[in-house]
PDB file of N, CA and C in Angstrom:
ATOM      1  N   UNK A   1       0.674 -10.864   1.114  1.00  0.00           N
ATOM      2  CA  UNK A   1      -0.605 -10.509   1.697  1.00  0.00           C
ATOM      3  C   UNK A   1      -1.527 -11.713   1.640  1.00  0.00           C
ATOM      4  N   UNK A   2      -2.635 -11.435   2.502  1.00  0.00           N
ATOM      5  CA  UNK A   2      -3.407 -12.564   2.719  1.00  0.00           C
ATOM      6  C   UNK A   2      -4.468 -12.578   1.094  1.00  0.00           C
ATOM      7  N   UNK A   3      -5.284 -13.631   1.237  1.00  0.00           N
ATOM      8  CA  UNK A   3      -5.955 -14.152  -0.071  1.00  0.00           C
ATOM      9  C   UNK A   3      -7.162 -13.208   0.220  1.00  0.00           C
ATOM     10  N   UNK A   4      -7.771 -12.858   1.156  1.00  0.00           N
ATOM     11  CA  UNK A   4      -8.898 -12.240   1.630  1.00  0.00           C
ATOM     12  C   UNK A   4      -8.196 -10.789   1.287  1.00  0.00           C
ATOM     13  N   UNK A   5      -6.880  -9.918   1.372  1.00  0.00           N
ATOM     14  CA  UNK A   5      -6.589  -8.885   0.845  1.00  0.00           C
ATOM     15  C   UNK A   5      -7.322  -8.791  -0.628  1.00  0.00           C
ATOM     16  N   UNK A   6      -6.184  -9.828  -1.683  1.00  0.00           N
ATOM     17  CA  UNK A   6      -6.010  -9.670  -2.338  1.00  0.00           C
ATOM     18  C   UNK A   6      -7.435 -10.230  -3.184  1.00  0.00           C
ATOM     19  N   UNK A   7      -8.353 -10.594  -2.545  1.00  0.00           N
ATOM     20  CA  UNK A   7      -9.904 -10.762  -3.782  1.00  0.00           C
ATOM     21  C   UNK A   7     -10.483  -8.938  -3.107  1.00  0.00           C
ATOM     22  N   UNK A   8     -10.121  -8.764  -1.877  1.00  0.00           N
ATOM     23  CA  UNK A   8     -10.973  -7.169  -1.644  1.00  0.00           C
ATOM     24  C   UNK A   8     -10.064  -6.231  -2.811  1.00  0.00           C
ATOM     25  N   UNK A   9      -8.885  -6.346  -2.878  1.00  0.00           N
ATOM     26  CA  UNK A   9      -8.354  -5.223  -3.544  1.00  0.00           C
ATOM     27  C   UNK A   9      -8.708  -5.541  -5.083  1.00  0.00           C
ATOM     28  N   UNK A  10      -8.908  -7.015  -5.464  1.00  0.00           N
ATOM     29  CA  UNK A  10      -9.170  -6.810  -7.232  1.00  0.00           C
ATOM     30  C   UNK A  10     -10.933  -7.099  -6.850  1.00  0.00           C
ATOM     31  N   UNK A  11     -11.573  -6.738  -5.634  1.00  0.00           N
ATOM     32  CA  UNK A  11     -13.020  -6.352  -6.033  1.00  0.00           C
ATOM     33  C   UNK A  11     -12.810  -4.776  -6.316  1.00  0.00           C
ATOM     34  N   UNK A  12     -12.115  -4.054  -5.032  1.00  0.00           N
ATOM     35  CA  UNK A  12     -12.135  -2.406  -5.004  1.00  0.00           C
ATOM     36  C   UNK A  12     -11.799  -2.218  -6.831  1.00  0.00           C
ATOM     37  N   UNK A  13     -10.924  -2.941  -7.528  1.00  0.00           N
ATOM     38  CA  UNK A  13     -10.575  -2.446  -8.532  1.00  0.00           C
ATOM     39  C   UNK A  13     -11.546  -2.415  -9.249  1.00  0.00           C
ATOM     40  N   UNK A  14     -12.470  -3.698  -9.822  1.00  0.00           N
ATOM     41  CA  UNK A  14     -13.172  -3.688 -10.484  1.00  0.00           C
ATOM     42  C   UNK A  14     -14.226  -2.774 -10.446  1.00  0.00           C
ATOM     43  N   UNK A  15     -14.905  -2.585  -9.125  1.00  0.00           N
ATOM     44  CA  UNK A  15     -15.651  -1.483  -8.934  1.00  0.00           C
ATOM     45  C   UNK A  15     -15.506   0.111  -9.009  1.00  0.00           C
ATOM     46  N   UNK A  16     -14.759   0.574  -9.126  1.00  0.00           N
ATOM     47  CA  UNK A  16     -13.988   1.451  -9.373  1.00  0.00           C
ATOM     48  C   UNK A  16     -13.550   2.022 -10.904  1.00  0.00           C
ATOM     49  N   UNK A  17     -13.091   1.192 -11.741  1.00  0.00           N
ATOM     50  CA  UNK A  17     -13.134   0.680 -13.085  1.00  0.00           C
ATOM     51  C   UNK A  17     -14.544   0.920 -13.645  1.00  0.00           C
ATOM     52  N   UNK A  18     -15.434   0.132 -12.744  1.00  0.00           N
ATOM     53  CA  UNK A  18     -16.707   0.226 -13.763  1.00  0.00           C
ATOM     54  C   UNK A  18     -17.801   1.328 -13.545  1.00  0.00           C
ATOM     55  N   UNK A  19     -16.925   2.466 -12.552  1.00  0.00           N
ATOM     56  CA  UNK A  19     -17.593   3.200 -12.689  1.00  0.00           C
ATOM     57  C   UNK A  19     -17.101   4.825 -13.488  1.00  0.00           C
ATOM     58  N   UNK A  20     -15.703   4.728 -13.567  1.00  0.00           N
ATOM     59  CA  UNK A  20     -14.888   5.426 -14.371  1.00  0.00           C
ATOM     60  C   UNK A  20     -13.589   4.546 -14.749  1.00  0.00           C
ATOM     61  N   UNK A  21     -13.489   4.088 -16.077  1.00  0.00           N
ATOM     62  CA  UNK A  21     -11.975   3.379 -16.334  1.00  0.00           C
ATOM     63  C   UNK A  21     -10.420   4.535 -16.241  1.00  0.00           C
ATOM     64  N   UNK A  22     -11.061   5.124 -16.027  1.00  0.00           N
ATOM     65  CA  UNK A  22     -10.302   6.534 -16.063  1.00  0.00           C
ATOM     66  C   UNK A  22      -9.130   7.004 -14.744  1.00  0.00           C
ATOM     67  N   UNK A  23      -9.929   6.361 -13.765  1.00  0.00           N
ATOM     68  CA  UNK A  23      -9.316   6.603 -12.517  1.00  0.00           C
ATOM     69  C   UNK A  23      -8.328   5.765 -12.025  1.00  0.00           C
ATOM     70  N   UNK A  24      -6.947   6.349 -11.556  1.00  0.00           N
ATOM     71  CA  UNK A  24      -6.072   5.460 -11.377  1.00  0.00           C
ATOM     72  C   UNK A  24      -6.228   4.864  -9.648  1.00  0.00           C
ATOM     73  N   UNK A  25      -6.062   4.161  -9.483  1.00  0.00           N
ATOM     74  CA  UNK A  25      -5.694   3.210  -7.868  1.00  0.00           C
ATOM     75  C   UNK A  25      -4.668   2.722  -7.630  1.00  0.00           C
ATOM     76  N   UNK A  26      -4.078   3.566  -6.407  1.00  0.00           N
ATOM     77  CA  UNK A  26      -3.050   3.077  -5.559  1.00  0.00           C
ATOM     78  C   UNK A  26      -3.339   2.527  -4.211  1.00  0.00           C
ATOM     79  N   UNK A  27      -3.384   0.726  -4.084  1.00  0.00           N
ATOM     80  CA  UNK A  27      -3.596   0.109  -2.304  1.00  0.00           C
ATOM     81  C   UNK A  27      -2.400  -0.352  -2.516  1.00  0.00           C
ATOM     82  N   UNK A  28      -2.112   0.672  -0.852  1.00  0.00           N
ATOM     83  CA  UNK A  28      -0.887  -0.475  -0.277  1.00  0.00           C
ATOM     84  C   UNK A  28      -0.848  -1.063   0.436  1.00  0.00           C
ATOM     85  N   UNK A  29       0.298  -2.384   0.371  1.00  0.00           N
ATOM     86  CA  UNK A  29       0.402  -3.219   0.455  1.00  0.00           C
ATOM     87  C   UNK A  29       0.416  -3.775   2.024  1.00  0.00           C
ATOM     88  N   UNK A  30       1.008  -2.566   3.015  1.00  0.00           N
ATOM     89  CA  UNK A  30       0.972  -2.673   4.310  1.00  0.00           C
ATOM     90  C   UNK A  30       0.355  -1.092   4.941  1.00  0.00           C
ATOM     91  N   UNK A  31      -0.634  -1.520   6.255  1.00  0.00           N
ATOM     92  CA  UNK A  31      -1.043  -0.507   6.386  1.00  0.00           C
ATOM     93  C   UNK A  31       0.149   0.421   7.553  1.00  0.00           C
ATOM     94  N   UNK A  32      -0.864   1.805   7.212  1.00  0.00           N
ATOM     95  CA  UNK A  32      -0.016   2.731   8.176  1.00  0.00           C
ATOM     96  C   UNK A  32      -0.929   3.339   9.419  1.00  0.00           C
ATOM     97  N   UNK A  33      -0.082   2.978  10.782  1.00  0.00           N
ATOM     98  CA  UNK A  33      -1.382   2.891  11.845  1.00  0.00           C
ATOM     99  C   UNK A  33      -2.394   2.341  11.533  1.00  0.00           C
ATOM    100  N   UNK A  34      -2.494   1.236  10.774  1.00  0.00           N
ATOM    101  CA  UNK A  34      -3.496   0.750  11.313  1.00  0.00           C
ATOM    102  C   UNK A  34      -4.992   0.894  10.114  1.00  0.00           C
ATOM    103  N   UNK A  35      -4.651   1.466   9.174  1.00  0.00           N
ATOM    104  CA  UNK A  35      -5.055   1.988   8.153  1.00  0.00           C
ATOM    105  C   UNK A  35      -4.680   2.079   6.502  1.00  0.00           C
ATOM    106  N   UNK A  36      -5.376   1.443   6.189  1.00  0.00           N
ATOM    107  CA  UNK A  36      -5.021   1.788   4.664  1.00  0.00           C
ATOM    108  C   UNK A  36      -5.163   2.829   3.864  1.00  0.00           C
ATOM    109  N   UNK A  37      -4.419   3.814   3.135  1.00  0.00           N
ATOM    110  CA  UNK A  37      -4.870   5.101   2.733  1.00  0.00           C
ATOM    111  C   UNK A  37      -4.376   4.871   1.091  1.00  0.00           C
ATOM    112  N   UNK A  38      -6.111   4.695   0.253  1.00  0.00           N
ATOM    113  CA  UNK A  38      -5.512   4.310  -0.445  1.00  0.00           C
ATOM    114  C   UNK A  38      -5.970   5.233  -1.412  1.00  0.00           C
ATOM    115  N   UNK A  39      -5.562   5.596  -2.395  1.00  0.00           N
ATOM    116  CA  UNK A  39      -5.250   7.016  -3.594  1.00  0.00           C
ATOM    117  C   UNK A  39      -6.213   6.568  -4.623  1.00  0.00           C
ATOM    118  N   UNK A  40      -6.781   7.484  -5.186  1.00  0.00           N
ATOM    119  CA  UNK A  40      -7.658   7.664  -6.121  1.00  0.00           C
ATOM    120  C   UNK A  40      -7.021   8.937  -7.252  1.00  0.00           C
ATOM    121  N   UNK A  41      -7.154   8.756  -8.294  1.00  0.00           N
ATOM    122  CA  UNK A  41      -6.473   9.831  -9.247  1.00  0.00           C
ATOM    123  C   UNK A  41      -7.244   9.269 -10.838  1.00  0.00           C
ATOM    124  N   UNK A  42      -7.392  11.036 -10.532  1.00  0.00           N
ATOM    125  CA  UNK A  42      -8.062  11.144 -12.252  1.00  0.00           C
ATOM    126  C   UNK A  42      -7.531  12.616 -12.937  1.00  0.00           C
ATOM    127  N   UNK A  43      -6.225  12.557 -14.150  1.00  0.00           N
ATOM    128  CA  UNK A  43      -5.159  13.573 -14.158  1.00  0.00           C
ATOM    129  C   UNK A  43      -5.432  14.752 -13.259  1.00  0.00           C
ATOM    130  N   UNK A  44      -5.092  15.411 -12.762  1.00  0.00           N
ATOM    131  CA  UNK A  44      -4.657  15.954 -12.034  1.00  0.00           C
ATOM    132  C   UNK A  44      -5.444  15.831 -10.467  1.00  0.00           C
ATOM    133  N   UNK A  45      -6.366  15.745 -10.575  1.00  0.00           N
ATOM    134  CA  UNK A  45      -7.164  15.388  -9.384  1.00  0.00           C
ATOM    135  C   UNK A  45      -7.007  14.341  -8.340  1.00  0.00           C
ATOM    136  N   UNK A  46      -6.926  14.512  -7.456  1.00  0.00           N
ATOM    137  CA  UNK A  46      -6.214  13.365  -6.062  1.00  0.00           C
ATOM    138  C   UNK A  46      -7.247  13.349  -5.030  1.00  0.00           C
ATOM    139  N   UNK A  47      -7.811  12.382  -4.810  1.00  0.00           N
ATOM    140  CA  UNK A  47      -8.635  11.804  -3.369  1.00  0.00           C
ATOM    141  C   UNK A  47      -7.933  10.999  -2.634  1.00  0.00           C
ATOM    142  N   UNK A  48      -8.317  10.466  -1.618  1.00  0.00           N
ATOM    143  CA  UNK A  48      -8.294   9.561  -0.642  1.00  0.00           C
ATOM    144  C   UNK A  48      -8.720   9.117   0.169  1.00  0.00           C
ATOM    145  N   UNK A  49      -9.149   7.892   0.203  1.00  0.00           N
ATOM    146  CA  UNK A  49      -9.803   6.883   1.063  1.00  0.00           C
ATOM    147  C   UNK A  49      -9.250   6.439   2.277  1.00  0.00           C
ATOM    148  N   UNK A  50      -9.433   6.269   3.471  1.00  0.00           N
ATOM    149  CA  UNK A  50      -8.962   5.505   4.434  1.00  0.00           C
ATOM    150  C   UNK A  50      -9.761   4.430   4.810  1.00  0.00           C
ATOM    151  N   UNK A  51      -8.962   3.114   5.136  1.00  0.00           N
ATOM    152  CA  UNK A  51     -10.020   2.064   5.192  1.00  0.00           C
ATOM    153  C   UNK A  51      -9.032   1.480   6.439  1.00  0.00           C
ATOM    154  N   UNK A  52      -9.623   1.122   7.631  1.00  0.00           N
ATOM    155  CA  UNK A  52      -9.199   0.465   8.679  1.00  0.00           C
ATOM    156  C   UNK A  52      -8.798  -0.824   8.454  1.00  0.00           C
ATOM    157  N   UNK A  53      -7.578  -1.156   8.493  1.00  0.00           N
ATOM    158  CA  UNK A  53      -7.446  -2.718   8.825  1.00  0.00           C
ATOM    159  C   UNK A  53      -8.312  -4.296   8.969  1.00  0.00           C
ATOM    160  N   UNK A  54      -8.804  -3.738   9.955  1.00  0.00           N
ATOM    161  CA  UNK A  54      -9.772  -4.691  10.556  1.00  0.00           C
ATOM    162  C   UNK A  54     -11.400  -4.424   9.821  1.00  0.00           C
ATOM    163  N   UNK A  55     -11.110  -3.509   8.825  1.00  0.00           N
ATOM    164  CA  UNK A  55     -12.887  -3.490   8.475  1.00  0.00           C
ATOM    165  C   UNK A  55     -13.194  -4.886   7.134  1.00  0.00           C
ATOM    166  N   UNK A  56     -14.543  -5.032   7.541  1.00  0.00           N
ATOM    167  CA  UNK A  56     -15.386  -5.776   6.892  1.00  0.00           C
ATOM    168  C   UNK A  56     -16.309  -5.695   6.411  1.00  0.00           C
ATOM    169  N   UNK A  57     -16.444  -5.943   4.642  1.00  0.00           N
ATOM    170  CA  UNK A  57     -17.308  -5.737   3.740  1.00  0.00           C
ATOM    171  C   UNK A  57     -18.444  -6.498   4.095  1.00  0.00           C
ATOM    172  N   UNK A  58     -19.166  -6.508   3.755  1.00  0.00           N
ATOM    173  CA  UNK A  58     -20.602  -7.839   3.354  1.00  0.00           C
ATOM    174  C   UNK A  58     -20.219  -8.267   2.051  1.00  0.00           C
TER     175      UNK A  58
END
């Protein structure tokens, strides 16, 4: 993956982390359609995020 992935995915982590250390994160590595769907889990509880490909943070 590109370098611009991989500082967004260990920002998503950190932020995420510092707002519950509790919660697990799954990003993968290639998207599907076009989309990243990436998992949030805190024991038994399951969310999910979708984040477009092409999107851009500030």
């Amino acid at each position: 993956m590109s370098e611009e992935f991989d500082e967004g995915k260990k920002k998503l982590l950190e932020v995420v982390k510092s707002i519950d250390p509790d919660v697990e994160i799954v990003v993968p590595v290639t998207p599907s359609r076009g989309n990243f769907l990436i998992a949030l889990s805190k024991g038994k509880a399951r969310k999910f995020i979708s984040v477009n490909r092409g999107s851009s943070f500030p």
